[in-house]
C-alpha atoms as a PDB file:
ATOM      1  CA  UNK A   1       0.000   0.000   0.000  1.00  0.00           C
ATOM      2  CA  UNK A   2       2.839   2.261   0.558  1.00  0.00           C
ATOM      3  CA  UNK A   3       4.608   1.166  -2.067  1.00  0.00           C
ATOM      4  CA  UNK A   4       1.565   2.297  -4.201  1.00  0.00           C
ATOM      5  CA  UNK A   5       1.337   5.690  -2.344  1.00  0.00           C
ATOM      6  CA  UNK A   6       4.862   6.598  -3.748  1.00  0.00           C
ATOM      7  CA  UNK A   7       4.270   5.476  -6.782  1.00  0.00           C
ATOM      8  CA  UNK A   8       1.393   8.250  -7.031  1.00  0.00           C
ATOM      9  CA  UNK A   9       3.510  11.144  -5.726  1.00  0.00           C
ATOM     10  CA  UNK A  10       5.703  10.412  -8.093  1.00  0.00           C
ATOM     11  CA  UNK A  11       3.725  10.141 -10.816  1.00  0.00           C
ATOM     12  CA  UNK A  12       1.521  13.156  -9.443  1.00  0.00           C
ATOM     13  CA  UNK A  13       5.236  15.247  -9.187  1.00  0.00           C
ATOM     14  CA  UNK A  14       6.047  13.971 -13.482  1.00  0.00           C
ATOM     15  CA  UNK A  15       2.816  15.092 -14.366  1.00  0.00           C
ATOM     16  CA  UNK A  16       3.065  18.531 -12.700  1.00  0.00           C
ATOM     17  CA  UNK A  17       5.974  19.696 -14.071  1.00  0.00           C
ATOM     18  CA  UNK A  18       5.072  18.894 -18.176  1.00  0.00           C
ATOM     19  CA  UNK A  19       2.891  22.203 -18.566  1.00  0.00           C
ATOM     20  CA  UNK A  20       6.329  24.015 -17.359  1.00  0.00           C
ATOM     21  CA  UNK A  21       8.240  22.256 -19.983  1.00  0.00           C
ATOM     22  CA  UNK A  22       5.631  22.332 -22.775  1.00  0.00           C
ATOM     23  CA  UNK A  23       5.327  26.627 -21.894  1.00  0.00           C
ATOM     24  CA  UNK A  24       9.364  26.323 -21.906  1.00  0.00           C
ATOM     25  CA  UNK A  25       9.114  25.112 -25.792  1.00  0.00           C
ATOM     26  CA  UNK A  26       6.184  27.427 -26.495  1.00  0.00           C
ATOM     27  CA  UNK A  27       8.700  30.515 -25.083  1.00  0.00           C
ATOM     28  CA  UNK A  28      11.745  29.482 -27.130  1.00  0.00           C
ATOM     29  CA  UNK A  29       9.597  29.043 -30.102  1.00  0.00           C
ATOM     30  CA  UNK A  30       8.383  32.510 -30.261  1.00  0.00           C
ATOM     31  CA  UNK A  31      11.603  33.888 -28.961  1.00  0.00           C
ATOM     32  CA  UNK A  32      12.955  32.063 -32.382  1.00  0.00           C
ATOM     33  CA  UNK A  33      10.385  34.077 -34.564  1.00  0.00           C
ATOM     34  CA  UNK A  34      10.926  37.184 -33.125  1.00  0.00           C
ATOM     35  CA  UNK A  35      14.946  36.599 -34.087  1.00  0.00           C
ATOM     36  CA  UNK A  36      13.402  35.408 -37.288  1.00  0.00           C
ATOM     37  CA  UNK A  37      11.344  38.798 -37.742  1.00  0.00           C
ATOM     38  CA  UNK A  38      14.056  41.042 -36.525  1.00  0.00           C
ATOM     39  CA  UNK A  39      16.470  39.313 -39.660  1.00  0.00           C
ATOM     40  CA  UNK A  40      13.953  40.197 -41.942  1.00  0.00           C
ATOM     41  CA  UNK A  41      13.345  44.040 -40.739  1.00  0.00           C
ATOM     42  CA  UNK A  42      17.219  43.966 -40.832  1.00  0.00           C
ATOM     43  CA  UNK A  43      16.876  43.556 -44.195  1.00  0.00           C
ATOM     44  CA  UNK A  44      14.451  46.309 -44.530  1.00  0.00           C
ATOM     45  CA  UNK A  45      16.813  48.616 -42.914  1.00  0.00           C
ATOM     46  CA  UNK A  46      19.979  47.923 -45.536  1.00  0.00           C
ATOM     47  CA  UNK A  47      17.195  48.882 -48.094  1.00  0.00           C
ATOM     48  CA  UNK A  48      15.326  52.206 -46.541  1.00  0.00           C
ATOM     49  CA  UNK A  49      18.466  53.548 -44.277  1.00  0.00           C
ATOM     50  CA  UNK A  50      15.286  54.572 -42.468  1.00  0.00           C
ATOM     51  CA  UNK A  51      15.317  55.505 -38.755  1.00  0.00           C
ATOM     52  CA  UNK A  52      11.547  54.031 -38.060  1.00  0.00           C
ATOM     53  CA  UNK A  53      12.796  50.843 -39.722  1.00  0.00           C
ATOM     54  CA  UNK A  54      16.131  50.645 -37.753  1.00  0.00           C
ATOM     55  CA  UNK A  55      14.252  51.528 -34.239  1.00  0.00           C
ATOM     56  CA  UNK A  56      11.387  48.902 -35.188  1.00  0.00           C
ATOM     57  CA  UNK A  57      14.397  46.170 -35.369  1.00  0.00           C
ATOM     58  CA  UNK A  58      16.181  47.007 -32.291  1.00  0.00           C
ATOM     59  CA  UNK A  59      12.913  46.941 -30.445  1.00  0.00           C
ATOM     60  CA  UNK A  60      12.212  43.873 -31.714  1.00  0.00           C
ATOM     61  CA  UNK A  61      15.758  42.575 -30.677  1.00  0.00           C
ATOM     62  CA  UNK A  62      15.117  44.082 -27.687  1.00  0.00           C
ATOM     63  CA  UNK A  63      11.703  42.506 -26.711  1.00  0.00           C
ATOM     64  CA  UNK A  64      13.373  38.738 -28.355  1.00  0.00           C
ATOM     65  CA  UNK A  65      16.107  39.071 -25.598  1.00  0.00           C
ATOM     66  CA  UNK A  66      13.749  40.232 -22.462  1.00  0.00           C
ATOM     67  CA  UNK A  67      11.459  37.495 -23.288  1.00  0.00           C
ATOM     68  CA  UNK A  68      14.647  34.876 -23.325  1.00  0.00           C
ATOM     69  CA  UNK A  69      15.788  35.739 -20.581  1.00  0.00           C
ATOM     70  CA  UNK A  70      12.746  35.892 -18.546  1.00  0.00           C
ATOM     71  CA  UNK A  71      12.824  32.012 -19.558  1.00  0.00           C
ATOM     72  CA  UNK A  72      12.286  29.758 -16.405  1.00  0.00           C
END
């Protein structure tokens, strides 16, 4: 019976932590297309040499980065 106990508290403690690692994946996936995004508005910039272009791709950078590292 104890035996059986454990075996549910451990089972109880795997199943707990999968939405952290599923959100983990979700995270790094849209921190990858925001990099993604910010190559392409790169590529706007060498085009337009415009300011608003340049500032939209460091913000986007920017925002890329804060969510990374706000990664658990």
């Amino acid at each position: 019976m104890l035996a059986d106990q454990q075996k549910a508290i451990a089972d109880a403690k795997a199943k707990a932590k999968e939405p952290i690692e599923t959100s983990r994946l979700g995270i790094s996936a849209l921190v990858v297309d925001m990099l993604g995004s910010m190559i392409g508005q790169y590529r706007e910039v060498k085009q337009s040499h415009s300011a608003n272009d340049a500032e939209a791709m460091v913000d986007s950078y920017n925002r890329a980065v804060g969510l990374a590292n706000d990664m658990p």
